[in-house]
C-alpha atoms as a PDB file:
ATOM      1  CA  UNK A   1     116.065 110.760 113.340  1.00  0.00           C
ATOM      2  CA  UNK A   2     117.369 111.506 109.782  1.00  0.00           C
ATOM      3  CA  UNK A   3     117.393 109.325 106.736  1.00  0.00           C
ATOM      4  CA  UNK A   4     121.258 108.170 106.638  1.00  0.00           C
ATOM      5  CA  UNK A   5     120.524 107.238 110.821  1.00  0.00           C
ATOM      6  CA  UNK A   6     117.666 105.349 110.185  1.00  0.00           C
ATOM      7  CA  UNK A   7     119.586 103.727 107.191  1.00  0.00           C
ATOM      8  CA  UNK A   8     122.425 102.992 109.182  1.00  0.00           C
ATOM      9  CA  UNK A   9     120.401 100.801 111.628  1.00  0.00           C
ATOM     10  CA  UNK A  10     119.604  98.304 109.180  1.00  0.00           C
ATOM     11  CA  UNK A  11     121.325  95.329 107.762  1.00  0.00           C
ATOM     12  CA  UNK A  12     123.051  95.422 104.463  1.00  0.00           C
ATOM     13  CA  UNK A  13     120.642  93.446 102.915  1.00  0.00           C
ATOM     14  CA  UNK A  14     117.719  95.998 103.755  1.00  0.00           C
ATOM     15  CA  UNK A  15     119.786  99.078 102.704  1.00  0.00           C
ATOM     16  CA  UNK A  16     118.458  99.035  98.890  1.00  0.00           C
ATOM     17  CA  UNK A  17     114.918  98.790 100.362  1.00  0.00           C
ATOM     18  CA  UNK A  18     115.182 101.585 102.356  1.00  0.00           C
ATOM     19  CA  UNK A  19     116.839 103.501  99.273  1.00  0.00           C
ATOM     20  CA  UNK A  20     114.107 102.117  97.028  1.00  0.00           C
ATOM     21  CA  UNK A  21     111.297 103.756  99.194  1.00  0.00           C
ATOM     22  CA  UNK A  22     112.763 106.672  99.544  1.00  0.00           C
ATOM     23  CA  UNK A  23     114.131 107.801  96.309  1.00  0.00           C
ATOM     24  CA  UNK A  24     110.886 106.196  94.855  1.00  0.00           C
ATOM     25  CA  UNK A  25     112.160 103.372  92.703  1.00  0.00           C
ATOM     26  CA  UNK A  26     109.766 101.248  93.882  1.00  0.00           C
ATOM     27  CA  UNK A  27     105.964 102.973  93.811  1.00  0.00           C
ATOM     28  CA  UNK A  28     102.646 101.682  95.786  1.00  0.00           C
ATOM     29  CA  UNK A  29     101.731 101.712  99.213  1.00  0.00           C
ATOM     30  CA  UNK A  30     100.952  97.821  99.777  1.00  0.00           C
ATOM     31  CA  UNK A  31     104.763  97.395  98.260  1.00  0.00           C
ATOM     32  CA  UNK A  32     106.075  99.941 100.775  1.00  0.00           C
ATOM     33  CA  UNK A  33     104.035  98.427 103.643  1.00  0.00           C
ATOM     34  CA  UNK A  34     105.810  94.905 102.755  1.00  0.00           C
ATOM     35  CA  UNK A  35     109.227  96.305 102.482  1.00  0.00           C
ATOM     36  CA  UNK A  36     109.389  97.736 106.080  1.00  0.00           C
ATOM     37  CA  UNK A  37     107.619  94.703 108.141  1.00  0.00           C
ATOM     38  CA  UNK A  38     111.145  93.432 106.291  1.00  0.00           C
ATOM     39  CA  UNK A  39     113.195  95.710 108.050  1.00  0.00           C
ATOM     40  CA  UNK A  40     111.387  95.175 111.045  1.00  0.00           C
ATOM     41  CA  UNK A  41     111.781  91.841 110.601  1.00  0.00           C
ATOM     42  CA  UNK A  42     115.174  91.972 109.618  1.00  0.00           C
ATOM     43  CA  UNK A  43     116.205  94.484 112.303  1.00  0.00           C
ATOM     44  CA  UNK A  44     115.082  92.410 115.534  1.00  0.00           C
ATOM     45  CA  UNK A  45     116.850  89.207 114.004  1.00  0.00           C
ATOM     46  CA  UNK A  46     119.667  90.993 113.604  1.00  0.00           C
ATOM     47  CA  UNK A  47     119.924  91.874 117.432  1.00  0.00           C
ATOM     48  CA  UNK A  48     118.225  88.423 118.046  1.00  0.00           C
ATOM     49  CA  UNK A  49     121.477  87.129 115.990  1.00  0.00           C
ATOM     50  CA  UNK A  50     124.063  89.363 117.622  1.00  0.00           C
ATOM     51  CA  UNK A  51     122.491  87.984 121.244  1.00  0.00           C
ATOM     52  CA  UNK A  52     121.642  91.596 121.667  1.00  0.00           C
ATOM     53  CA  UNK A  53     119.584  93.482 123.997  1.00  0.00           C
ATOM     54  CA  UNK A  54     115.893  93.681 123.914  1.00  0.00           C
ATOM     55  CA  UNK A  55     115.830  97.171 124.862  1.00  0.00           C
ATOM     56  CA  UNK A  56     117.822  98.041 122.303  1.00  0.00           C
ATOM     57  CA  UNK A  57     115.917  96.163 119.486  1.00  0.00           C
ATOM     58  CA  UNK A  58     112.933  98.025 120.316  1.00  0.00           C
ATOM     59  CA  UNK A  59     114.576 100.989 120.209  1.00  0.00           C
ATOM     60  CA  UNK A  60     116.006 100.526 116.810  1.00  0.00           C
ATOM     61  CA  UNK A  61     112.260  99.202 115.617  1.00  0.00           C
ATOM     62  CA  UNK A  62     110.388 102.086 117.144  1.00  0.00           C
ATOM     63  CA  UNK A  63     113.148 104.298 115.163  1.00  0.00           C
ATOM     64  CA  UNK A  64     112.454 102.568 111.883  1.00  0.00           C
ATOM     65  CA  UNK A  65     108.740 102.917 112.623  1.00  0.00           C
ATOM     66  CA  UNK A  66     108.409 106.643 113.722  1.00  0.00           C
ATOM     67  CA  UNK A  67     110.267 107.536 110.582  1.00  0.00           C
ATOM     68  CA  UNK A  68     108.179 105.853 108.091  1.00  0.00           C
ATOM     69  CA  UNK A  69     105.324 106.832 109.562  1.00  0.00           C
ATOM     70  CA  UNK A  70     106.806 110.801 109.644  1.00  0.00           C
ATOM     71  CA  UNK A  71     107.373 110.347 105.512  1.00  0.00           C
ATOM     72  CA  UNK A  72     105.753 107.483 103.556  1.00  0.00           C
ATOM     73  CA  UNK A  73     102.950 107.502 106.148  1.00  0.00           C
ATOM     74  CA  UNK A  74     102.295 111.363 105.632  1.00  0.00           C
ATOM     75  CA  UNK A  75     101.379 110.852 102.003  1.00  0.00           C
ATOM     76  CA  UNK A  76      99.717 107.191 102.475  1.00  0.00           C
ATOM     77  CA  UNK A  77      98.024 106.410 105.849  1.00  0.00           C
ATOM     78  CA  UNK A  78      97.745 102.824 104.942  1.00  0.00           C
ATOM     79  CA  UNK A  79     101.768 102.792 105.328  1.00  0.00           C
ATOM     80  CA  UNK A  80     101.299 104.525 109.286  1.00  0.00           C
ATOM     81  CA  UNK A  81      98.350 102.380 110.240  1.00  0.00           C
ATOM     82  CA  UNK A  82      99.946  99.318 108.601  1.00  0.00           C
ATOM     83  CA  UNK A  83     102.984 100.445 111.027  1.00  0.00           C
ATOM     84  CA  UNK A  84     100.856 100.694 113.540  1.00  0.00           C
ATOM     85  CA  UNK A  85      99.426  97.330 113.253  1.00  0.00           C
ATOM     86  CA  UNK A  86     102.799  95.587 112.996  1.00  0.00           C
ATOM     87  CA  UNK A  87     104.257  97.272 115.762  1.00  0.00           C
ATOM     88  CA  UNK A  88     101.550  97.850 118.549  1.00  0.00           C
ATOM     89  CA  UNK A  89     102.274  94.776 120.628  1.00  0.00           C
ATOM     90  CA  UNK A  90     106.283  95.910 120.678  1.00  0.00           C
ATOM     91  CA  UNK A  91     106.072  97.222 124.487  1.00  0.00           C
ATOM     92  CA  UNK A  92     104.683  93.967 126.157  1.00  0.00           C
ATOM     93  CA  UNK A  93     108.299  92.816 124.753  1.00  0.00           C
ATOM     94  CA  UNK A  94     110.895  94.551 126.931  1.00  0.00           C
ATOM     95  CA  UNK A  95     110.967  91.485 129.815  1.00  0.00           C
ATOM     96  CA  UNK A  96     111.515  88.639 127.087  1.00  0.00           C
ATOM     97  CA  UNK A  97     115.238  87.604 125.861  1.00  0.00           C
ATOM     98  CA  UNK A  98     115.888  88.733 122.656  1.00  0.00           C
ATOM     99  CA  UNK A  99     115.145  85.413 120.508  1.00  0.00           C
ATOM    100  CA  UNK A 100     111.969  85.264 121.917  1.00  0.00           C
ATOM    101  CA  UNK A 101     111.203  89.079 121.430  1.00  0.00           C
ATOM    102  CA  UNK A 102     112.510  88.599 117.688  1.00  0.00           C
ATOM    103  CA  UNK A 103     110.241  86.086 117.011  1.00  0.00           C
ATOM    104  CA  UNK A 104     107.040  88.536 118.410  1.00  0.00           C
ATOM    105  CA  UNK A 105     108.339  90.645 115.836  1.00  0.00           C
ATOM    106  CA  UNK A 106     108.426  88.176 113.261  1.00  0.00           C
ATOM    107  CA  UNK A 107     104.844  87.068 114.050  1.00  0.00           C
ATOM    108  CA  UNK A 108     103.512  90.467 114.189  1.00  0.00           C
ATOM    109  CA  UNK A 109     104.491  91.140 110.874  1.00  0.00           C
ATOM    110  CA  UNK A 110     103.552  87.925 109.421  1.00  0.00           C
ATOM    111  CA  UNK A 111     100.172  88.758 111.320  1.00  0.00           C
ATOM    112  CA  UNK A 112      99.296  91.230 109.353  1.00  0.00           C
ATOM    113  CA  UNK A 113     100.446  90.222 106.017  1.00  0.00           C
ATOM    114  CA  UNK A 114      98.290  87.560 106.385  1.00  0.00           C
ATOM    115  CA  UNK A 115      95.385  89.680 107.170  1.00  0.00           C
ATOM    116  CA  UNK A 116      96.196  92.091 104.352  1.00  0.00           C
ATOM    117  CA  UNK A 117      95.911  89.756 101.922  1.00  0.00           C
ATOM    118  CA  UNK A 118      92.565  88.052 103.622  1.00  0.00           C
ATOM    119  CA  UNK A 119      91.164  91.639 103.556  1.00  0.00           C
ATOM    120  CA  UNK A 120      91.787  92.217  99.652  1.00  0.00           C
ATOM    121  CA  UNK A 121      90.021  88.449  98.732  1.00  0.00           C
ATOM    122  CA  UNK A 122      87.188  89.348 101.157  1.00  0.00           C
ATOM    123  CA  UNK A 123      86.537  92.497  99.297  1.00  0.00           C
ATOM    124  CA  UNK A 124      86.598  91.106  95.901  1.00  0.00           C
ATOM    125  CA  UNK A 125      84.766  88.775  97.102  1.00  0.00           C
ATOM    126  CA  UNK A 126      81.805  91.800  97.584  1.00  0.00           C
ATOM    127  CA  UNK A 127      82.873  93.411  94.217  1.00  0.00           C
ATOM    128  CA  UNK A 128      82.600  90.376  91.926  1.00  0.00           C
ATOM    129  CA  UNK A 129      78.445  90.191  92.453  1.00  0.00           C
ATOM    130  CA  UNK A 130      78.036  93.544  92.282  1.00  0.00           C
ATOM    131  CA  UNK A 131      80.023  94.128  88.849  1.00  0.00           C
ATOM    132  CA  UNK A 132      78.025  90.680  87.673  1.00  0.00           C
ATOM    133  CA  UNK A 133      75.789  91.507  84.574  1.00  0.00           C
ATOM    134  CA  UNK A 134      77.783  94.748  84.135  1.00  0.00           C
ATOM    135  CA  UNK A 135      78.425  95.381  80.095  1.00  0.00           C
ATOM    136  CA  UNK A 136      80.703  98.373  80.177  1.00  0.00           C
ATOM    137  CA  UNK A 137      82.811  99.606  83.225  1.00  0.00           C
ATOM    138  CA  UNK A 138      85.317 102.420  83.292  1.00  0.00           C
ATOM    139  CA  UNK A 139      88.675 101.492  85.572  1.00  0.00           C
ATOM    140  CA  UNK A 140      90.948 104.732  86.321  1.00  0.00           C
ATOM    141  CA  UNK A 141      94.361 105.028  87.495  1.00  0.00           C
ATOM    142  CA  UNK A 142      96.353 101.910  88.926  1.00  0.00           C
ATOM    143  CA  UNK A 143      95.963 100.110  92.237  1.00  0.00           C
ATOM    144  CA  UNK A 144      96.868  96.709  93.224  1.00  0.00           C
ATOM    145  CA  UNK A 145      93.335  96.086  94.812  1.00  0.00           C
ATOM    146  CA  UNK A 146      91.554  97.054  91.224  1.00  0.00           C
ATOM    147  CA  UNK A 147      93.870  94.817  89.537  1.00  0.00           C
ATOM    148  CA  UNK A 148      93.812  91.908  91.555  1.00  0.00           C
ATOM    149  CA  UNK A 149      89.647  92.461  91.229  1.00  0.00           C
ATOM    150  CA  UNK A 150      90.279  92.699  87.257  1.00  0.00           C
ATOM    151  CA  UNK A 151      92.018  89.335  87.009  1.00  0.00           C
ATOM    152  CA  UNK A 152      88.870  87.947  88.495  1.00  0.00           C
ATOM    153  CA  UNK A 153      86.059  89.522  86.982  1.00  0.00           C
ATOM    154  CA  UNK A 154      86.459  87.961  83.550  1.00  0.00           C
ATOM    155  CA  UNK A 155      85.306  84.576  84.886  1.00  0.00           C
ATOM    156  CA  UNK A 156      82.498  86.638  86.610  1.00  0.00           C
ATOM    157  CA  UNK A 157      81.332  88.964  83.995  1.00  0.00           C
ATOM    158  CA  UNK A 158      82.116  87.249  80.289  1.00  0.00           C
ATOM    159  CA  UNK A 159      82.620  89.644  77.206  1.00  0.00           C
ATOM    160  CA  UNK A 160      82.175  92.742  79.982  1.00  0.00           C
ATOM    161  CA  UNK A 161      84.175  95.773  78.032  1.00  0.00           C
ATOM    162  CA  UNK A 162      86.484  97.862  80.462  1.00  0.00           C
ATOM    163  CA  UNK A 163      87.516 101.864  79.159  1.00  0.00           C
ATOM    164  CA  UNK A 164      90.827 102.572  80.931  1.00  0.00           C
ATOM    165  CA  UNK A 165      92.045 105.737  80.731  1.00  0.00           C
ATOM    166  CA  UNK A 166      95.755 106.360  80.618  1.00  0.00           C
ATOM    167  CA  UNK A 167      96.463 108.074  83.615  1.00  0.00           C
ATOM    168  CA  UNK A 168      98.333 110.389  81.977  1.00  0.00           C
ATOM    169  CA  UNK A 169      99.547 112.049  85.006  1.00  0.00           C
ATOM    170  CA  UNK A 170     101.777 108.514  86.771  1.00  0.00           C
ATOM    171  CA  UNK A 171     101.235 106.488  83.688  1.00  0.00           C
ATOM    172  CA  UNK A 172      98.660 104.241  85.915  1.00  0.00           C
ATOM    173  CA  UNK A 173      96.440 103.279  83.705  1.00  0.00           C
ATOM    174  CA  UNK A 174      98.306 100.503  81.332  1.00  0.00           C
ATOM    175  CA  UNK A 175      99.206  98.252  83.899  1.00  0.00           C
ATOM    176  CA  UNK A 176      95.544  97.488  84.027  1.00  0.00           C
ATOM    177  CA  UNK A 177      95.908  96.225  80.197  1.00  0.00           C
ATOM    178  CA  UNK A 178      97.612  92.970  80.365  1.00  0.00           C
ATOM    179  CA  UNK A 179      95.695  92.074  83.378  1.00  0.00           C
ATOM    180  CA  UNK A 180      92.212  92.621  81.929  1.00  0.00           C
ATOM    181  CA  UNK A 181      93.179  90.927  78.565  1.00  0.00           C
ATOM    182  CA  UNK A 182      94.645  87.711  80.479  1.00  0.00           C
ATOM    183  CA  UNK A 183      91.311  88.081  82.277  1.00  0.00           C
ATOM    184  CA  UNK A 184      89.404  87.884  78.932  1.00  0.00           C
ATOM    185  CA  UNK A 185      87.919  91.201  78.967  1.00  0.00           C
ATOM    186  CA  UNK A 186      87.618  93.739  76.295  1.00  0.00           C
ATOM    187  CA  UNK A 187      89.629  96.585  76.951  1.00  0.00           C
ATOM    188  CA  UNK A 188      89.420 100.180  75.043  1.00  0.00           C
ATOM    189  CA  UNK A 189      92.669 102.342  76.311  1.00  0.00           C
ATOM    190  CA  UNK A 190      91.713 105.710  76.024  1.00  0.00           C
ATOM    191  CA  UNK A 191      93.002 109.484  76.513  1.00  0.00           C
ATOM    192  CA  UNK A 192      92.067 111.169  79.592  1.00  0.00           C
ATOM    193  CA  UNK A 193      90.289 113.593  77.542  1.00  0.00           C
ATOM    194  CA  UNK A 194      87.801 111.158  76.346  1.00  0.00           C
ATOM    195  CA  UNK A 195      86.837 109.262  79.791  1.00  0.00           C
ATOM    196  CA  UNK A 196      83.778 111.466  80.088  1.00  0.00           C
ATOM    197  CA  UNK A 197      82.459 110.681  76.231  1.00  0.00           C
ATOM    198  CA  UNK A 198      82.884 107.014  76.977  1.00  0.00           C
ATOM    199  CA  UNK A 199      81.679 107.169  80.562  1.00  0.00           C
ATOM    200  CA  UNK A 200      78.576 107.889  79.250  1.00  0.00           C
ATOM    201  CA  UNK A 201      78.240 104.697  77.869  1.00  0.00           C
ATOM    202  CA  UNK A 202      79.308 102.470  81.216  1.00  0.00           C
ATOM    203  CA  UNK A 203      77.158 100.915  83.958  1.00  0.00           C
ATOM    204  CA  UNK A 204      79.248 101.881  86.516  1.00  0.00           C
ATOM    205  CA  UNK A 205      83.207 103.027  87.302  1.00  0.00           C
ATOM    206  CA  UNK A 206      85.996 102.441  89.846  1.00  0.00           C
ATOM    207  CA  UNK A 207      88.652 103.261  91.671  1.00  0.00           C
ATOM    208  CA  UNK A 208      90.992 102.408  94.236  1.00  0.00           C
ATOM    209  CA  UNK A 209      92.147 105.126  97.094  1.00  0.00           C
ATOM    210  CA  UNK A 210      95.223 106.644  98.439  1.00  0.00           C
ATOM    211  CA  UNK A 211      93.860 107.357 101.413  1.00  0.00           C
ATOM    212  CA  UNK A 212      90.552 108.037 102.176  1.00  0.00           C
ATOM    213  CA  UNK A 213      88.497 110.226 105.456  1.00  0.00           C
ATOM    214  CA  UNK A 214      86.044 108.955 107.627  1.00  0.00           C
ATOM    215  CA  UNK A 215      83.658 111.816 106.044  1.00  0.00           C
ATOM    216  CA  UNK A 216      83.577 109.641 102.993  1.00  0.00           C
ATOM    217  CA  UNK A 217      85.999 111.486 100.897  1.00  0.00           C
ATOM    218  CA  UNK A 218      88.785 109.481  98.890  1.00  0.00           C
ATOM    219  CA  UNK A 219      91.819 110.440  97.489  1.00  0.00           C
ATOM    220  CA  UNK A 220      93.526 109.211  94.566  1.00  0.00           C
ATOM    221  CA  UNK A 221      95.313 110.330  91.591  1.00  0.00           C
ATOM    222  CA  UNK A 222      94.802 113.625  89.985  1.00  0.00           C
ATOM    223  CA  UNK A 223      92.051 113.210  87.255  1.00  0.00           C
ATOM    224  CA  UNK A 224      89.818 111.002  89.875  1.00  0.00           C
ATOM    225  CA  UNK A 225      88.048 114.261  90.554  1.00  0.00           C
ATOM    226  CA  UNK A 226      87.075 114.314  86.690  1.00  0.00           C
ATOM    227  CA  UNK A 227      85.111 110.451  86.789  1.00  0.00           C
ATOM    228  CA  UNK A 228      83.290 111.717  90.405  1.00  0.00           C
ATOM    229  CA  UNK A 229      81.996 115.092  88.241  1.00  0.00           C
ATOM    230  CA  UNK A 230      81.049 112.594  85.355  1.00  0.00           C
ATOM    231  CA  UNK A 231      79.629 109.881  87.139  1.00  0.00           C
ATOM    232  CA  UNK A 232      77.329 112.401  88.746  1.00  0.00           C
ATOM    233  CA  UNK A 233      76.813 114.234  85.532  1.00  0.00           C
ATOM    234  CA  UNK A 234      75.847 111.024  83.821  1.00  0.00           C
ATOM    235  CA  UNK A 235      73.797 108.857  86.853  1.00  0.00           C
ATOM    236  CA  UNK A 236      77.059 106.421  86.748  1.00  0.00           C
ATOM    237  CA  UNK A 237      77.475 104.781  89.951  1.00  0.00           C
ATOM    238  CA  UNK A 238      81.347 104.883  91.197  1.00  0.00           C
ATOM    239  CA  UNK A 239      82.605 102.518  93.620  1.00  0.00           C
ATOM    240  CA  UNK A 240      86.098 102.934  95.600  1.00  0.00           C
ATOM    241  CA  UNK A 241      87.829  99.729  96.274  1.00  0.00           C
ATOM    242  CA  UNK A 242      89.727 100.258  99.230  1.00  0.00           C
ATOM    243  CA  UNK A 243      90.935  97.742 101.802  1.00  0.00           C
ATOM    244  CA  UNK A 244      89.525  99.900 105.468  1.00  0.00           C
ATOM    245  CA  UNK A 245      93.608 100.176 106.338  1.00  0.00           C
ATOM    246  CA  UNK A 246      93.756 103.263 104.018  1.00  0.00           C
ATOM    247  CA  UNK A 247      91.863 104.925 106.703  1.00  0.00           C
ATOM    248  CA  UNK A 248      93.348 108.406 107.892  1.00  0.00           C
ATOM    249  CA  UNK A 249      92.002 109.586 111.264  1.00  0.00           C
ATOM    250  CA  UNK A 250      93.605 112.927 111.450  1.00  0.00           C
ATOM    251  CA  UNK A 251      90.619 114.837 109.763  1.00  0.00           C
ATOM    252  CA  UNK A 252      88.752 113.815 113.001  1.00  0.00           C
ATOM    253  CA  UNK A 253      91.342 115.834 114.774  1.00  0.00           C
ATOM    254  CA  UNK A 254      91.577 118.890 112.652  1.00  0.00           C
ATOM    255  CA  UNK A 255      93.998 117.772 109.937  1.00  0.00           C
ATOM    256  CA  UNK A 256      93.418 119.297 106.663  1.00  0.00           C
ATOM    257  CA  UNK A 257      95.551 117.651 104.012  1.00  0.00           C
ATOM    258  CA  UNK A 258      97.927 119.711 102.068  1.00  0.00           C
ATOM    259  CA  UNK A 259      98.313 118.788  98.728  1.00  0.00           C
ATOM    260  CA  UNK A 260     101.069 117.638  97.377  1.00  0.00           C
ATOM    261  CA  UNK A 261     102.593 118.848  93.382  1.00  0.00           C
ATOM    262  CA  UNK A 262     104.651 116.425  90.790  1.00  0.00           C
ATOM    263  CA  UNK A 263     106.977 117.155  88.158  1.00  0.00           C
ATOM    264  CA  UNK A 264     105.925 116.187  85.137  1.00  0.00           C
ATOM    265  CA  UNK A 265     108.576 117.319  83.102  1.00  0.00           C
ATOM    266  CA  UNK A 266     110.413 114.522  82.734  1.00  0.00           C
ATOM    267  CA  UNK A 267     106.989 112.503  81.213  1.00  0.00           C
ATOM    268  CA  UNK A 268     105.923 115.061  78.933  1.00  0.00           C
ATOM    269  CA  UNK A 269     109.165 115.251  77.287  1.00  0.00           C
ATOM    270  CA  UNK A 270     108.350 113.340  74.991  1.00  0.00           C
ATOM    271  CA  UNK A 271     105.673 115.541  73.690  1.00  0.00           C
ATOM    272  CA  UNK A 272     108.322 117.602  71.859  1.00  0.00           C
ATOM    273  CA  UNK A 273     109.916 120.277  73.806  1.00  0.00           C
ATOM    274  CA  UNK A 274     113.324 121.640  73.981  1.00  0.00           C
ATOM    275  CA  UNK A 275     115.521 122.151  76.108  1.00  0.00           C
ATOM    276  CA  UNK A 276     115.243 125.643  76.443  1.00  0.00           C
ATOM    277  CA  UNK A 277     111.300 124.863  77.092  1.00  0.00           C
ATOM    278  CA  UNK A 278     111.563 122.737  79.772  1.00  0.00           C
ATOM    279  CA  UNK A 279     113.356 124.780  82.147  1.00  0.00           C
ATOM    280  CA  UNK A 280     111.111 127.706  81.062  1.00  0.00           C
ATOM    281  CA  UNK A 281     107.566 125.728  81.595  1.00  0.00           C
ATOM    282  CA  UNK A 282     105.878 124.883  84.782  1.00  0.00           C
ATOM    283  CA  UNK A 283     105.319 121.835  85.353  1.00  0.00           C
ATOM    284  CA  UNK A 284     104.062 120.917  88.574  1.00  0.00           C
ATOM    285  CA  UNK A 285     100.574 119.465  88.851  1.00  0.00           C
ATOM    286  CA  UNK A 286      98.815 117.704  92.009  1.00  0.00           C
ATOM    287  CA  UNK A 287      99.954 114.419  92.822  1.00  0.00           C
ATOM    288  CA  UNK A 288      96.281 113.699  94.765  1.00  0.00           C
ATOM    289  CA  UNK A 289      92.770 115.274  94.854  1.00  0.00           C
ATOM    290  CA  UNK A 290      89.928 114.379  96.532  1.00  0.00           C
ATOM    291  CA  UNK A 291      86.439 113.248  95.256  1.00  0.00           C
ATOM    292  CA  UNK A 292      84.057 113.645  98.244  1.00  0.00           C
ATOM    293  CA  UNK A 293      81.390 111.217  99.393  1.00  0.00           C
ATOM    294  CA  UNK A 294      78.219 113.311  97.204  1.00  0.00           C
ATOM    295  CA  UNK A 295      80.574 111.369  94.023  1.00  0.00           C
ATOM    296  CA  UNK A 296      80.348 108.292  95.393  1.00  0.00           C
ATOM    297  CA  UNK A 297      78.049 105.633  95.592  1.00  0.00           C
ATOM    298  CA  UNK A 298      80.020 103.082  97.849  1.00  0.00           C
ATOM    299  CA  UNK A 299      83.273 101.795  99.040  1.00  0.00           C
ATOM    300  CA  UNK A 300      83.764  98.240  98.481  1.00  0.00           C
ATOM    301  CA  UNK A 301      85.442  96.981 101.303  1.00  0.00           C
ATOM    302  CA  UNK A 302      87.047  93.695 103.350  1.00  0.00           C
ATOM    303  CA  UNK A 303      83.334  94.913 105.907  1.00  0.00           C
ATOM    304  CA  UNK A 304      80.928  94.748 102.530  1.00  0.00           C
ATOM    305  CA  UNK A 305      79.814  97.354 100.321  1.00  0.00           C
ATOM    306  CA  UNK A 306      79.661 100.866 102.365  1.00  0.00           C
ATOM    307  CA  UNK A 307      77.562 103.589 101.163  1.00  0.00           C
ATOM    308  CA  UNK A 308      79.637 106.904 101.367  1.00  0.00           C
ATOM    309  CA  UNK A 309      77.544 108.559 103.642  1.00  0.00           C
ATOM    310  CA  UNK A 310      78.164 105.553 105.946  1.00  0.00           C
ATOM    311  CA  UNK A 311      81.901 105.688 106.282  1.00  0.00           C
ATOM    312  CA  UNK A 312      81.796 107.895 109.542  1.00  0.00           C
ATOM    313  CA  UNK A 313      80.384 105.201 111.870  1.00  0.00           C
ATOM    314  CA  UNK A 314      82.483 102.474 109.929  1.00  0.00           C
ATOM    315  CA  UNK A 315      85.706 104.746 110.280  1.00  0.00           C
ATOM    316  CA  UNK A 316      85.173 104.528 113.738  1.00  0.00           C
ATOM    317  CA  UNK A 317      84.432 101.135 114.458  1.00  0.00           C
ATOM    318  CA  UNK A 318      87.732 100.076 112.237  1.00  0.00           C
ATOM    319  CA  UNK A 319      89.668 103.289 114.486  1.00  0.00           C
ATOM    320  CA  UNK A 320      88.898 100.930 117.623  1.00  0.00           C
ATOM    321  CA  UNK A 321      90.146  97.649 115.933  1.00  0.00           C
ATOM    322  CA  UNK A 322      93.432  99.454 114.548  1.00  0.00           C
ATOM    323  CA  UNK A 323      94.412 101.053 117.803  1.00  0.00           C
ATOM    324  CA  UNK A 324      93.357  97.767 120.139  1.00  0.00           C
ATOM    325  CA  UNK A 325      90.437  99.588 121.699  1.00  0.00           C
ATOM    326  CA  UNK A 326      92.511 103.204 122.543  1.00  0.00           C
ATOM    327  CA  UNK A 327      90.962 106.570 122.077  1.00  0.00           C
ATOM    328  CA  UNK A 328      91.353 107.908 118.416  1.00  0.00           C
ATOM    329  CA  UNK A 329      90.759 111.386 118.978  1.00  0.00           C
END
């Protein structure tokens, strides 16, 4: 089902969402993953509303589903398996009226909002003593996980100093800034050129993920690749902060991720070009790249600290939990 069908299925109210994902005015993958539970949400009370036909509802919610899943969920596979999660109980629904089968919906979704969020606390909770005593740390590229760790690790680490590099690439590394000096730590905001002088100097690094494999391999934003060569370089421990939802299972099954290029013409114009330059200049640049498991010392998740090599048995054990005990390959 295209775009403007999909759209067309959803109340008025959840129109702007739907526009907001997909011309990308609104940017992160937990964000995303809130917006459509709305529209599920918002789609079976709609029917429930209209005293409407259960059938029908879950056909309009499995349409909604399949074609996040098909885009956002390509890119991010927190935003399929989140999906997936939300929506797995929808065909034990078809015998209930539609109120009743609305309110599944509703509970599903709340379901795993509520676990989302538990998830994220519980693997703080695992970061905070491990970052305790730290002096130096180097942050890169933004993720809602690594700030929401930041805002607590003043408290647990006083005076620690925190290098963020700017993230040149999406701009991700300043929203870290306000959040680490509320949080009382020192920051020094750096170029991407200097992250591997200063990382040098740091007792460990971080990161949050995209997406990451069950071999251990995470992807995040272009320039991730350069802290796992330098923490290696340098003996620096780095630690991925990733929630176990940002799982993708489709390596298991022969998928080899493509990757994907930005535009970064529209940053870098700033820098000084013409006009006649930028339509003569390339430039496109990888949106994601992956740092494989020999770069990383652990993943911090909501299950406890995971050494890299470990993610395979973990990846499965999670698989079983996400799909309710099915097959995953």
């Amino acid at each position: 089902m295209d775009a403007a069908k999909v759209r067309a299925l959803l109340p008025e109210r959840e129109r702007d969402h739907f526009d907001d994902i997909i011309l990308q005015r609104v940017l992160g993958a937990s964000k995303h993953i809130s917006m459509i539970g709305a529209m599920l949400k918002a789609v079976a009370a709609e029917h429930r509303d209209r005293g409407g036909d259960t059938a029908l509802m879950l056909e309009d919610l499995r349409a909604v589903a399949d074609y996040f899943k098909a885009t956002r969920g390509q890119a991010s596979s927190a935003v399929g398996n989140a999906i997936d999660f939300m929506t797995r109980g929808n065909h034990t629904l078809r015998a209930l009226p539609a109120d009743e089968a609305a309110r599944a919906v509703e509970a599903a979704v709340d379901a795993y909002d509520a676990d989302a969020r538990g998830n994220v606390e519980k693997l703080i909770g695992y970061a905070l003593p491990l970052f305790k005593g730290m002096k130096r740390i180097l942050v890169f590229d933004y993720s809602s996980t690594v700030n929401r760790f930041l805002a607590r690790l003043g408290e647990a680490a006083p005076g620690l100093e925190v290098f963020i590099p700017e993230s040149r690439i999406i701009n991700g590394g300043y929203a870290f800034v306000p959040t680490s000096l509320t949080a009382g730590l020192k920051v020094h905001f750096i170029p991407d050129a200097a992250m591997l002088y200063y990382l040098r100097e740091c007792d460990a690094a971080c990161f949050g993920a995209e997406t990451f494999n069950p071999d251990g391999t995470a992807y995040n934003t272009t320039g991730s690749d350069i802290v796992g060569l330098g923490c290696k370089a340098y003996g620096v421990p780095l630690y991925v902060l990733t929630p176990l939802i940002k799982l993708d299972l489709r390596p298991l099954r022969g998928y080899v991720r493509q990757l994907v290029n930005n535009n970064t013409r529209e940053r870098m114009r700033s820098v000084g070009f013409t006009a006649g330059e930028l339509e003569q200049v390339d430039f496109d640049c990888p949106e994601l790249l992956p740092v494989g498991a020999e770069y990383i010392k652990a993943f911090v998740t909501e299950r406890g600290i995971l050494p890299a090599a470990g993610m395979y048995s973990e990846s499965l054990r999670y698989a079983e939990f996400l799909t309710g005990g099915k097959e995953v390959c």
